[in-house]
PDB file of N, CA and C in Angstrom:
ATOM      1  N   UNK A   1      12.797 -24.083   5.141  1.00  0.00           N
ATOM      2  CA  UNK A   1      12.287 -23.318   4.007  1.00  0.00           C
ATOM      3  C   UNK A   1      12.662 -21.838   4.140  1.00  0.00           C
ATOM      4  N   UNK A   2      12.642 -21.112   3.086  1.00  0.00           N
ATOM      5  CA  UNK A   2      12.955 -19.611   3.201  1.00  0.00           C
ATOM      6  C   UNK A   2      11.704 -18.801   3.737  1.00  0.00           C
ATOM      7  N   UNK A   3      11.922 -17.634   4.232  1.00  0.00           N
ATOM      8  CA  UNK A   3      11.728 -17.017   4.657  1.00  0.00           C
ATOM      9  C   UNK A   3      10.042 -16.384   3.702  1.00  0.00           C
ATOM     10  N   UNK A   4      10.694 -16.497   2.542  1.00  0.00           N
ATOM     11  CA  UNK A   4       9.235 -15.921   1.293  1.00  0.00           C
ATOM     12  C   UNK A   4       8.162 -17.386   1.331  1.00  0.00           C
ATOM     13  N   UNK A   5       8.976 -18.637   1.140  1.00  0.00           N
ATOM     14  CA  UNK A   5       8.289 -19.893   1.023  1.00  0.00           C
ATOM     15  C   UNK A   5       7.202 -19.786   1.970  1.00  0.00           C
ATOM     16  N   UNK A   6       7.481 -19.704   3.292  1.00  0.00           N
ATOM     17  CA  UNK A   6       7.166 -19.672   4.605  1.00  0.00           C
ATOM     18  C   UNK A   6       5.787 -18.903   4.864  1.00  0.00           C
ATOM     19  N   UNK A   7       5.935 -17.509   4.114  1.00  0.00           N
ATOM     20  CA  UNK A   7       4.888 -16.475   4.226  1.00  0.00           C
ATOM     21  C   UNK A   7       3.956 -17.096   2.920  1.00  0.00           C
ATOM     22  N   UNK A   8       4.599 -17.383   1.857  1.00  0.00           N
ATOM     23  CA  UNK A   8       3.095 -17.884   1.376  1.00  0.00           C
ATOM     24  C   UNK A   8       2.489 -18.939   1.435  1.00  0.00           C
ATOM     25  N   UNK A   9       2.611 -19.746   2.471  1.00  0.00           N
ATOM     26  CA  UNK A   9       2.062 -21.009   3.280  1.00  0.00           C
ATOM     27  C   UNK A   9       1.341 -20.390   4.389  1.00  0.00           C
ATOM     28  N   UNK A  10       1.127 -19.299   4.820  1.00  0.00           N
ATOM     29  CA  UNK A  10      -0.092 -18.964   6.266  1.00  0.00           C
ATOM     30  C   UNK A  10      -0.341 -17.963   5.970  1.00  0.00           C
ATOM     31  N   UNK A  11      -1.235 -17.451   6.475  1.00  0.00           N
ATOM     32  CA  UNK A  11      -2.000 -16.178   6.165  1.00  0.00           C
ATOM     33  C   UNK A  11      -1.057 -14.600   6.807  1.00  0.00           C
ATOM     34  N   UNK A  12      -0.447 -13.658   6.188  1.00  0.00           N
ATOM     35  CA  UNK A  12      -0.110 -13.005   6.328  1.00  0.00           C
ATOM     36  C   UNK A  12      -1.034 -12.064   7.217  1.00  0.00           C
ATOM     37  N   UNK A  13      -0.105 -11.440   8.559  1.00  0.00           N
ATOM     38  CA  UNK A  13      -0.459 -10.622   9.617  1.00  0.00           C
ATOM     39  C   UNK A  13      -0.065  -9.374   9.358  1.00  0.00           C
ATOM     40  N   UNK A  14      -0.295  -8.565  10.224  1.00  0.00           N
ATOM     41  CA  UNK A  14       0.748  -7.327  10.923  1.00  0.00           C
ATOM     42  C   UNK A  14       1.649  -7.300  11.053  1.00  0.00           C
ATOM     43  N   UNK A  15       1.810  -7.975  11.586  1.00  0.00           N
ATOM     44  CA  UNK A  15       3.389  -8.448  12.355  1.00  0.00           C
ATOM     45  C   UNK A  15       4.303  -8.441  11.430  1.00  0.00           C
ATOM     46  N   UNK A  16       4.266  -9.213  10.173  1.00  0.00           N
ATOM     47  CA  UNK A  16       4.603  -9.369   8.746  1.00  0.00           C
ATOM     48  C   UNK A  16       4.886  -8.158   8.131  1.00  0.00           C
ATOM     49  N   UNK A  17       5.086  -7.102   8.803  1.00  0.00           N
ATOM     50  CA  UNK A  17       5.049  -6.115   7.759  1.00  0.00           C
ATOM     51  C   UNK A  17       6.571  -5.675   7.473  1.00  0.00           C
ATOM     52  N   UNK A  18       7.072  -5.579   8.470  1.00  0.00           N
ATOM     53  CA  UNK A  18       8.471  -5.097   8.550  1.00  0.00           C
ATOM     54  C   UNK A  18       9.764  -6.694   7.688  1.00  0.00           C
ATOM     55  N   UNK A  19       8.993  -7.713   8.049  1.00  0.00           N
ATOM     56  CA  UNK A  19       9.521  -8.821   7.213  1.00  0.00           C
ATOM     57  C   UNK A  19       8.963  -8.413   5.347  1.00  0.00           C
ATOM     58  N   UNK A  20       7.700  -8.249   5.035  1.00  0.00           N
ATOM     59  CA  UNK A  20       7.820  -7.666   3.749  1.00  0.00           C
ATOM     60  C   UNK A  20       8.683  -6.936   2.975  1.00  0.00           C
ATOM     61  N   UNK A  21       8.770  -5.654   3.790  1.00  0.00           N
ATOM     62  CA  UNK A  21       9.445  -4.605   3.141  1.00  0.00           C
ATOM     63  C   UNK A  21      11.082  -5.136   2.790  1.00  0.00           C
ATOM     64  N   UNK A  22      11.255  -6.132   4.184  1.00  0.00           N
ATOM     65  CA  UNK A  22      13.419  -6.453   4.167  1.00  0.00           C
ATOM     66  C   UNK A  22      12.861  -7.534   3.087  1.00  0.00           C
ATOM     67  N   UNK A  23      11.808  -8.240   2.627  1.00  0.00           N
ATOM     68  CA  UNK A  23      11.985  -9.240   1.371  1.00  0.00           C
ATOM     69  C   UNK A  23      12.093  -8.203   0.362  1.00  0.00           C
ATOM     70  N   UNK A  24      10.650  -7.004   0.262  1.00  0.00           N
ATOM     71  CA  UNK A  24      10.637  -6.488  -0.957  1.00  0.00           C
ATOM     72  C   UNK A  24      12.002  -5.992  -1.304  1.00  0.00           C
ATOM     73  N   UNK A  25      12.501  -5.394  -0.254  1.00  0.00           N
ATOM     74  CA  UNK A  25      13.997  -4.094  -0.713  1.00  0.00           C
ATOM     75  C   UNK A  25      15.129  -5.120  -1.421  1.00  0.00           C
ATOM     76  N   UNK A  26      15.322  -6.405  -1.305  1.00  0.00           N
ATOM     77  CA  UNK A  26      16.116  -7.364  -1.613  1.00  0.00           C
ATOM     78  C   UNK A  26      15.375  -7.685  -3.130  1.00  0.00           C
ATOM     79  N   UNK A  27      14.732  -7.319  -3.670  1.00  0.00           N
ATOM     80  CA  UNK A  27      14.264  -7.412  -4.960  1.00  0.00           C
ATOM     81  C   UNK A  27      15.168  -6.246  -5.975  1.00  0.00           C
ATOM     82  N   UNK A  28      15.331  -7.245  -7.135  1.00  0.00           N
ATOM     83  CA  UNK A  28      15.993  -6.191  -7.900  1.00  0.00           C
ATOM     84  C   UNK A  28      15.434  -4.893  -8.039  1.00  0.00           C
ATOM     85  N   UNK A  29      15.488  -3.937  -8.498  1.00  0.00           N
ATOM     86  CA  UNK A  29      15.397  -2.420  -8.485  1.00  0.00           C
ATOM     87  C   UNK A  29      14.509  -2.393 -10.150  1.00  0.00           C
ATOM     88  N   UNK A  30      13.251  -1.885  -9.908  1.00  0.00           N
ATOM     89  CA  UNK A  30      12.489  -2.074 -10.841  1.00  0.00           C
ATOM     90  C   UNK A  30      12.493  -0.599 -11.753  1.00  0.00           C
ATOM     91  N   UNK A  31      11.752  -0.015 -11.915  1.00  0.00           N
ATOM     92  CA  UNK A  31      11.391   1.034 -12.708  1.00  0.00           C
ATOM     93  C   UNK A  31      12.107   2.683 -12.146  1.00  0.00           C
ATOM     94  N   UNK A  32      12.079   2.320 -10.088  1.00  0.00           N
ATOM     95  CA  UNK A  32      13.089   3.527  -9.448  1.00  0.00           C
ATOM     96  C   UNK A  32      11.220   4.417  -9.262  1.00  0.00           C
ATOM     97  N   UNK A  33       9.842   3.951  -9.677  1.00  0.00           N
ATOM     98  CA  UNK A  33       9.058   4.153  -9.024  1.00  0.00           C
ATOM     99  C   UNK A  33       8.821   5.452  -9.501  1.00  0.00           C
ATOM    100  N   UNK A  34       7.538   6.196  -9.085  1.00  0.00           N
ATOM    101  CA  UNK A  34       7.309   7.534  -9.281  1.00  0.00           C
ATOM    102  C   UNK A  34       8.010   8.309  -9.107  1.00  0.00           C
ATOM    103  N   UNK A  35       7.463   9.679  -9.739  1.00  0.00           N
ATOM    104  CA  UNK A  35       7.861  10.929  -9.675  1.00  0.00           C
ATOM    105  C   UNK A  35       7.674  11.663  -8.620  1.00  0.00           C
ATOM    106  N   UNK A  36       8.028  12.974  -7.611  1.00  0.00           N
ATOM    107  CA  UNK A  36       7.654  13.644  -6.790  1.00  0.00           C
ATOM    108  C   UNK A  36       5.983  14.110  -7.762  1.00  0.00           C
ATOM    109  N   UNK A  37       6.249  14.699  -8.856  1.00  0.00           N
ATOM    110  CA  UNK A  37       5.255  15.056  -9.562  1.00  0.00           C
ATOM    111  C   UNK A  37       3.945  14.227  -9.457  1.00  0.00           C
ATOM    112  N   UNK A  38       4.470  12.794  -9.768  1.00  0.00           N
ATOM    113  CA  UNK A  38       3.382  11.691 -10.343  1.00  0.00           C
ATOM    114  C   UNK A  38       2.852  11.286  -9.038  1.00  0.00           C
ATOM    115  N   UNK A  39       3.299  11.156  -7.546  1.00  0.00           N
ATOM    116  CA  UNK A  39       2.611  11.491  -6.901  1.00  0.00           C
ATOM    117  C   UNK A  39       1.853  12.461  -6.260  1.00  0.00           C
ATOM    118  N   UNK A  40       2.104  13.420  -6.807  1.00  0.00           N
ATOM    119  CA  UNK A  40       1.327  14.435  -5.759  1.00  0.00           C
ATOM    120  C   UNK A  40       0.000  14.923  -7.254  1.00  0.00           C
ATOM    121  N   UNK A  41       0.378  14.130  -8.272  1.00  0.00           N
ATOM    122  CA  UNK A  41      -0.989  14.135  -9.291  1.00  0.00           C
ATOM    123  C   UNK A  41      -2.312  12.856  -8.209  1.00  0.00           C
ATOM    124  N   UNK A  42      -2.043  12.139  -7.623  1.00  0.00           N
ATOM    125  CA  UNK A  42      -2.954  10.898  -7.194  1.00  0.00           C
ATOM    126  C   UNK A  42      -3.881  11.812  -6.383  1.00  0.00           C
ATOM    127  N   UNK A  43      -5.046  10.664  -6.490  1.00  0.00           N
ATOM    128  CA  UNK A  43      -6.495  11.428  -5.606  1.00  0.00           C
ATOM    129  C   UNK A  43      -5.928  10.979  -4.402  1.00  0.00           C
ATOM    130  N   UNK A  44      -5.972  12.368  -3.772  1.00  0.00           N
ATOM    131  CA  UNK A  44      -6.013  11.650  -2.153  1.00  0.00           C
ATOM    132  C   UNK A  44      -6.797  12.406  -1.430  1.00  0.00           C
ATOM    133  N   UNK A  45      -7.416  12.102  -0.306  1.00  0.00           N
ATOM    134  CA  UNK A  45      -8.723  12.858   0.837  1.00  0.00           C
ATOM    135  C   UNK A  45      -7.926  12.548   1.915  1.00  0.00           C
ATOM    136  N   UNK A  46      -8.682  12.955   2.844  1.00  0.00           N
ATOM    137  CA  UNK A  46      -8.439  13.074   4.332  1.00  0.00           C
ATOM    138  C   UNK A  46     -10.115  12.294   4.678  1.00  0.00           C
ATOM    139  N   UNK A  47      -9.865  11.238   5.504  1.00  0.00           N
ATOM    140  CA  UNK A  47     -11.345  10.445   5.877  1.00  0.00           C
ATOM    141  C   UNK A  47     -11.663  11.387   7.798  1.00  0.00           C
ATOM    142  N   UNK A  48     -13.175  11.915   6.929  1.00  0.00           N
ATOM    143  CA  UNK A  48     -13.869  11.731   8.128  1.00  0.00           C
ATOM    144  C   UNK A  48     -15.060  11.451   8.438  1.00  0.00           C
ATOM    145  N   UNK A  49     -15.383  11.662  10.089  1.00  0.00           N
ATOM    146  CA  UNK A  49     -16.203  10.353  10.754  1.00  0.00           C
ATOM    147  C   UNK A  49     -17.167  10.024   9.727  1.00  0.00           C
ATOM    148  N   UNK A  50     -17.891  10.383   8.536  1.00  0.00           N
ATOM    149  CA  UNK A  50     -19.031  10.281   7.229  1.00  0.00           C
ATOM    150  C   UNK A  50     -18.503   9.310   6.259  1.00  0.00           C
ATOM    151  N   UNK A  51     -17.091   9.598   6.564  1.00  0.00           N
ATOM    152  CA  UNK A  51     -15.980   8.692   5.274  1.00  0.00           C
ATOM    153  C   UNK A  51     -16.687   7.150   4.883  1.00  0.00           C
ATOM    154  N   UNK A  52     -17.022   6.762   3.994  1.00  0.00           N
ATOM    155  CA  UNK A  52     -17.629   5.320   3.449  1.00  0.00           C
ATOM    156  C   UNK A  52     -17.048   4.471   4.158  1.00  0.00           C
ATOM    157  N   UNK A  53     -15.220   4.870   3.327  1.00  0.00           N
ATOM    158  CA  UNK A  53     -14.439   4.075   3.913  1.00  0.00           C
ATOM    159  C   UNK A  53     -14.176   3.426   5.348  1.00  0.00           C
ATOM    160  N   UNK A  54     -14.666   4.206   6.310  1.00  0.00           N
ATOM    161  CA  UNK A  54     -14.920   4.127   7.644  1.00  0.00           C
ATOM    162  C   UNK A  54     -15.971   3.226   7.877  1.00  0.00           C
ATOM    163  N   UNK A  55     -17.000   2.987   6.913  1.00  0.00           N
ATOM    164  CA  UNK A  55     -18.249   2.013   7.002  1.00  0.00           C
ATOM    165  C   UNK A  55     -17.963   0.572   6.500  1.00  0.00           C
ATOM    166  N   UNK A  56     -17.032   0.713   5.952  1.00  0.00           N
ATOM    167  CA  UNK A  56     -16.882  -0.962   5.477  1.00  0.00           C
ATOM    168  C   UNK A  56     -15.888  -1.590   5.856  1.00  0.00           C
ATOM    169  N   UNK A  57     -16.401  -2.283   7.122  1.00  0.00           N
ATOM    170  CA  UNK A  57     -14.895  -2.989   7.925  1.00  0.00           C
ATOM    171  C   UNK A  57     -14.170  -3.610   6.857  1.00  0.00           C
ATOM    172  N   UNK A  58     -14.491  -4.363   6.052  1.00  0.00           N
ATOM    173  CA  UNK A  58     -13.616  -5.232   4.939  1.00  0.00           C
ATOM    174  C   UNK A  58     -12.201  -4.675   4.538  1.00  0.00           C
ATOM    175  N   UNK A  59     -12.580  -2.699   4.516  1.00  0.00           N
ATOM    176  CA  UNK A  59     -11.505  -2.409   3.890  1.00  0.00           C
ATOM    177  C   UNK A  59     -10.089  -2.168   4.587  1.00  0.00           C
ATOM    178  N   UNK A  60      -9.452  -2.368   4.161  1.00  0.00           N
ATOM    179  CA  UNK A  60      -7.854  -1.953   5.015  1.00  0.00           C
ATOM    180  C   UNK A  60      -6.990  -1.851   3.440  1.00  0.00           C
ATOM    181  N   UNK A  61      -5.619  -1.213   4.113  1.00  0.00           N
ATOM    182  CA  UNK A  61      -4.963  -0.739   3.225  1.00  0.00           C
ATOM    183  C   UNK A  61      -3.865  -1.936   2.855  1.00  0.00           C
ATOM    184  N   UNK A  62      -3.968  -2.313   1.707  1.00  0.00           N
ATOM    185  CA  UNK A  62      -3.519  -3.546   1.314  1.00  0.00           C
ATOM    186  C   UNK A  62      -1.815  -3.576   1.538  1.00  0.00           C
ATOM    187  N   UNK A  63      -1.301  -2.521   2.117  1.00  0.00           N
ATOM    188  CA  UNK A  63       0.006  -2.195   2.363  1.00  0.00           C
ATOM    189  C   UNK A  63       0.534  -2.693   3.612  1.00  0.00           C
ATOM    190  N   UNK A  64       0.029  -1.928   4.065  1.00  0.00           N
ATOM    191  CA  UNK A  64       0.529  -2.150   5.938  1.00  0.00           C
ATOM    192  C   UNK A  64      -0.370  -3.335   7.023  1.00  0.00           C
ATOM    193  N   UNK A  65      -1.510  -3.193   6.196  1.00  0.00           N
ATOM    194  CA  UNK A  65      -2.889  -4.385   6.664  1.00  0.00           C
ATOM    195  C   UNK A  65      -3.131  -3.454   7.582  1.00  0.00           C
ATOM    196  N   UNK A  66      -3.264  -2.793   7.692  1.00  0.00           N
ATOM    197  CA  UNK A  66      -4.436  -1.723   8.802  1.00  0.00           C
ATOM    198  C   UNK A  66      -5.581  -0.901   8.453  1.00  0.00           C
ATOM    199  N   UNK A  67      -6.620  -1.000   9.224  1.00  0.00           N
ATOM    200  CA  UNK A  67      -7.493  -0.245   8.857  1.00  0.00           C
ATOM    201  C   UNK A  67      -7.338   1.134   8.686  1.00  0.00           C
ATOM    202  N   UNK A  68      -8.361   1.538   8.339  1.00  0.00           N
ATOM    203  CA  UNK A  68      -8.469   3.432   7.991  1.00  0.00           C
ATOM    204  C   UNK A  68      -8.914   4.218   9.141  1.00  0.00           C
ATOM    205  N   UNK A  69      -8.139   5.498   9.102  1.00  0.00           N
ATOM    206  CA  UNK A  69      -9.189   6.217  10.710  1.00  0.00           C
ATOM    207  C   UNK A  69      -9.384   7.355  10.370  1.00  0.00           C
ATOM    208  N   UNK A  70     -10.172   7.838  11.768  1.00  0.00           N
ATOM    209  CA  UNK A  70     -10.279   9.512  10.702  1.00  0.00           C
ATOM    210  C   UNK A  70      -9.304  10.500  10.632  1.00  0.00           C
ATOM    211  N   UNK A  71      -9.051  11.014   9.632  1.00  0.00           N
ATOM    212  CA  UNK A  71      -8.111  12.616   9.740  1.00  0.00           C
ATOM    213  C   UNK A  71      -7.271  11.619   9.145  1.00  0.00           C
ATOM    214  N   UNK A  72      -6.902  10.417   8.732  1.00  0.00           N
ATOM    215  CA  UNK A  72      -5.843   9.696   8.244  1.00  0.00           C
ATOM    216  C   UNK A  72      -5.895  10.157   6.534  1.00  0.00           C
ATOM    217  N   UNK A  73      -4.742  10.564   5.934  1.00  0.00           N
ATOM    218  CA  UNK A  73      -5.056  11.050   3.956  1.00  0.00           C
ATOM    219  C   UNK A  73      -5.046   9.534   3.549  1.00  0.00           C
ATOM    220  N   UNK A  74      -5.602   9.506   2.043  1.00  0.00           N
ATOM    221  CA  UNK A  74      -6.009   7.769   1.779  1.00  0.00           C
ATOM    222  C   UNK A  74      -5.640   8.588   0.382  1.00  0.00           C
ATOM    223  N   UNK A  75      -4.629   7.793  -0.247  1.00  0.00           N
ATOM    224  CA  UNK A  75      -4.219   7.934  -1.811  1.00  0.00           C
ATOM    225  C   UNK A  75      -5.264   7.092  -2.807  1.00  0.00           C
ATOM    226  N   UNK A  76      -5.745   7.482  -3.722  1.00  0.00           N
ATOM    227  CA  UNK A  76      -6.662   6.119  -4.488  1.00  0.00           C
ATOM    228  C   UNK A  76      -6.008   6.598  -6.191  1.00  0.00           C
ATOM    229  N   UNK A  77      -4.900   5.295  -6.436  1.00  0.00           N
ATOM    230  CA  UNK A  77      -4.513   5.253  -7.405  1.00  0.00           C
ATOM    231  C   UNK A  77      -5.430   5.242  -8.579  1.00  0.00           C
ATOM    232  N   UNK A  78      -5.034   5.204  -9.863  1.00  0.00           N
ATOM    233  CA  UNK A  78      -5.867   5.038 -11.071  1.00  0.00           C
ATOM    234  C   UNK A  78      -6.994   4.046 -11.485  1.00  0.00           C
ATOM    235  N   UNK A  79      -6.815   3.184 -10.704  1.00  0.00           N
ATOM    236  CA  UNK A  79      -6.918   1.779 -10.685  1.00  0.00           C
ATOM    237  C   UNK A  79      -8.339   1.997  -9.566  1.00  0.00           C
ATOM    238  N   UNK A  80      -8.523   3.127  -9.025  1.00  0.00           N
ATOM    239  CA  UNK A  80      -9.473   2.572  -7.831  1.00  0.00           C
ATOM    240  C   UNK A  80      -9.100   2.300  -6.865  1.00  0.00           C
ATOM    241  N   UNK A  81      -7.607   1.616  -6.004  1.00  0.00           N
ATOM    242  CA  UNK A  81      -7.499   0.839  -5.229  1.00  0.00           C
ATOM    243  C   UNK A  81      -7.113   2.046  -3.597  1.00  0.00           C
ATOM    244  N   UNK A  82      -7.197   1.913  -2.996  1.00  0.00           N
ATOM    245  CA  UNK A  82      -7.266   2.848  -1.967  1.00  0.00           C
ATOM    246  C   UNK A  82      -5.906   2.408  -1.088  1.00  0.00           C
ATOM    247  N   UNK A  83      -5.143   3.523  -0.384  1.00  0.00           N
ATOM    248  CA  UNK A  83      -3.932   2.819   0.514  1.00  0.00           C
ATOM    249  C   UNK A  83      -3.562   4.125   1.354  1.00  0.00           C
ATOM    250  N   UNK A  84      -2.862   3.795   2.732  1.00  0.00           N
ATOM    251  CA  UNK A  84      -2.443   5.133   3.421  1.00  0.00           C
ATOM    252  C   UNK A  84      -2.028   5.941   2.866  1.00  0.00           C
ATOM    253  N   UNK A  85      -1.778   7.071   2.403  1.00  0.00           N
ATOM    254  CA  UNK A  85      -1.076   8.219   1.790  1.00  0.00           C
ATOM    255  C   UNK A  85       0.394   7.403   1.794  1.00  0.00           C
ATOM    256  N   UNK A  86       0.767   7.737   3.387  1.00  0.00           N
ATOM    257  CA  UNK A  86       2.384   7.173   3.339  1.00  0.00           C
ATOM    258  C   UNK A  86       2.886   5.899   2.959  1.00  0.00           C
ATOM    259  N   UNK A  87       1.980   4.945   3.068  1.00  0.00           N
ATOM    260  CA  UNK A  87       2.272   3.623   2.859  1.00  0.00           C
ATOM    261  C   UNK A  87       2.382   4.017   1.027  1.00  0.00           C
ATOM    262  N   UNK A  88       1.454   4.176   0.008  1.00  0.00           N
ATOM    263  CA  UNK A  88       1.311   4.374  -0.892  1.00  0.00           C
ATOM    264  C   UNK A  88       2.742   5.311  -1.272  1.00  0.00           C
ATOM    265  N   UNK A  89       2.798   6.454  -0.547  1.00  0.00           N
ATOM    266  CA  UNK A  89       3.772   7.517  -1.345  1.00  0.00           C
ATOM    267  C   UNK A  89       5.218   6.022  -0.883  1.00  0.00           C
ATOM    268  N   UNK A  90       5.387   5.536   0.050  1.00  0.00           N
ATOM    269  CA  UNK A  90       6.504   4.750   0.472  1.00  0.00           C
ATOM    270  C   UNK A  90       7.008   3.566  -0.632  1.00  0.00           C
ATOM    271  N   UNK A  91       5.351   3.195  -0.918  1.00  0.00           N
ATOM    272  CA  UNK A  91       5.624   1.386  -1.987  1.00  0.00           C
ATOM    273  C   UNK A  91       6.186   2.163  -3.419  1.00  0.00           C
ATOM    274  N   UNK A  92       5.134   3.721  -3.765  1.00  0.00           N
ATOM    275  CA  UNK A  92       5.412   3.762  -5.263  1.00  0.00           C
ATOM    276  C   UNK A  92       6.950   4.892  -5.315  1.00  0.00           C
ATOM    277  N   UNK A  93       7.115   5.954  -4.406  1.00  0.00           N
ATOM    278  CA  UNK A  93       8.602   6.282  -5.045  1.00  0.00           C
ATOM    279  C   UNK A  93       9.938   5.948  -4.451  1.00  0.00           C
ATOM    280  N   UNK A  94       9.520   4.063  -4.717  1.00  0.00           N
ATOM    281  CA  UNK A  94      11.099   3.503  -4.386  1.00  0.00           C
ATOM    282  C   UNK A  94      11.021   2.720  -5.732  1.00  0.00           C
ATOM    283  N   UNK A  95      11.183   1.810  -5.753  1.00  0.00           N
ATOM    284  CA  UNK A  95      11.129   0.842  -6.991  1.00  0.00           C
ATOM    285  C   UNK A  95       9.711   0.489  -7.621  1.00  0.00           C
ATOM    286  N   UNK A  96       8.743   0.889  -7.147  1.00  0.00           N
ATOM    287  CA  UNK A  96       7.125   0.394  -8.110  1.00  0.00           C
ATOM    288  C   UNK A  96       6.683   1.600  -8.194  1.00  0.00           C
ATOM    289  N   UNK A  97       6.196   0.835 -10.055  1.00  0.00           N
ATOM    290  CA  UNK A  97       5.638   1.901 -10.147  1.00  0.00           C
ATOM    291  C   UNK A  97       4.399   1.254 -10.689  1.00  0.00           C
ATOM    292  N   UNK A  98       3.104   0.967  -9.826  1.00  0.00           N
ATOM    293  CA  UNK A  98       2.131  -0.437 -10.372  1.00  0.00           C
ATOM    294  C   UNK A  98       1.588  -0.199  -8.503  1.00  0.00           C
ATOM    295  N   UNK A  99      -0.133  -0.798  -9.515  1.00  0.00           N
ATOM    296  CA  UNK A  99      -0.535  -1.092  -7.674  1.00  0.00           C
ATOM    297  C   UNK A  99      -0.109  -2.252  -6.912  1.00  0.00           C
ATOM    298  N   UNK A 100      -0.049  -2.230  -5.698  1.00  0.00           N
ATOM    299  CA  UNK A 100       0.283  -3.631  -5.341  1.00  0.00           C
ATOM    300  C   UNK A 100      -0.642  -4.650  -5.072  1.00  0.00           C
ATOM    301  N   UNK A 101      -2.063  -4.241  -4.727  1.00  0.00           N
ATOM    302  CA  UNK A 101      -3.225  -5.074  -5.086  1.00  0.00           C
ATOM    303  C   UNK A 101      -3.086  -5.284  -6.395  1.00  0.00           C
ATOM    304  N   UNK A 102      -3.344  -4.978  -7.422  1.00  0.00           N
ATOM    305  CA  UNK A 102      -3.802  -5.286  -9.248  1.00  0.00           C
ATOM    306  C   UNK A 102      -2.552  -5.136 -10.170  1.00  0.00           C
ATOM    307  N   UNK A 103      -1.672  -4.511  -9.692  1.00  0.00           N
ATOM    308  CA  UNK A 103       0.016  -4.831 -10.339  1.00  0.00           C
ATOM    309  C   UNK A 103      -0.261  -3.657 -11.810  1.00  0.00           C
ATOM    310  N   UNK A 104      -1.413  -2.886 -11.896  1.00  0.00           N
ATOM    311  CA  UNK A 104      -1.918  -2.072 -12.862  1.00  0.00           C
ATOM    312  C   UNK A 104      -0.920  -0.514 -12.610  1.00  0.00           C
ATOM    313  N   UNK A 105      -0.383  -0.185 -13.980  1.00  0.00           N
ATOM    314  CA  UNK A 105       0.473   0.783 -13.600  1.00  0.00           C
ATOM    315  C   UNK A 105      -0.240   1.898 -14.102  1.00  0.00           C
TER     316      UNK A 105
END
């Protein structure tokens, strides 16, 4: 089976991450993704030790699958959805321009 088949038959890890990105980049070339502008319009903070986000193990950044730490910046698109600064500035100014949790642009 291929390589994509494969990943959506078991539960996606960590490990998985660097295999994502060589599937995603092999995807046709979508929209060419944000603006320098249109990102640096997004809410973003810097989490510390008080940060919510820090209180609710559940959350991780639906990008990289890692949790949040402190002094780390956290982008929270339009949509609500929360992601590393870099992971976020990385997914939206290449080819997406949409969350990758809710696909909401």
């Amino acid at each position: 089976p291929s390589l994509a088949a494969e990943l959506e038959n078991r539960e996606i890890t960590e490990n998985d991450y660097e295999t994502l990105l060589t599937l995603d980049a092999a995807q046709p070339a979508g929209s060419g993704g944000l603006s320098a502008k249109e990102l640096a319009s997004l809410k973003c903070i810097m989490l510390t030790k008080n940060s919510s986000l820090l209180r609710q193990r559940e959350l991780y950044c639906h990008i990289c699958l890692a949790g949040y730490a402190i002094s780390q910046h956290i982008v929270e698109l339009p949509c609500s959805h929360k992601f590393h600064k870099v992971c976020a500035d990385n997914w939206l100014s290449h080819t997406h321009d949409y969350c990758p949790t809710c696909n909401e642009t």
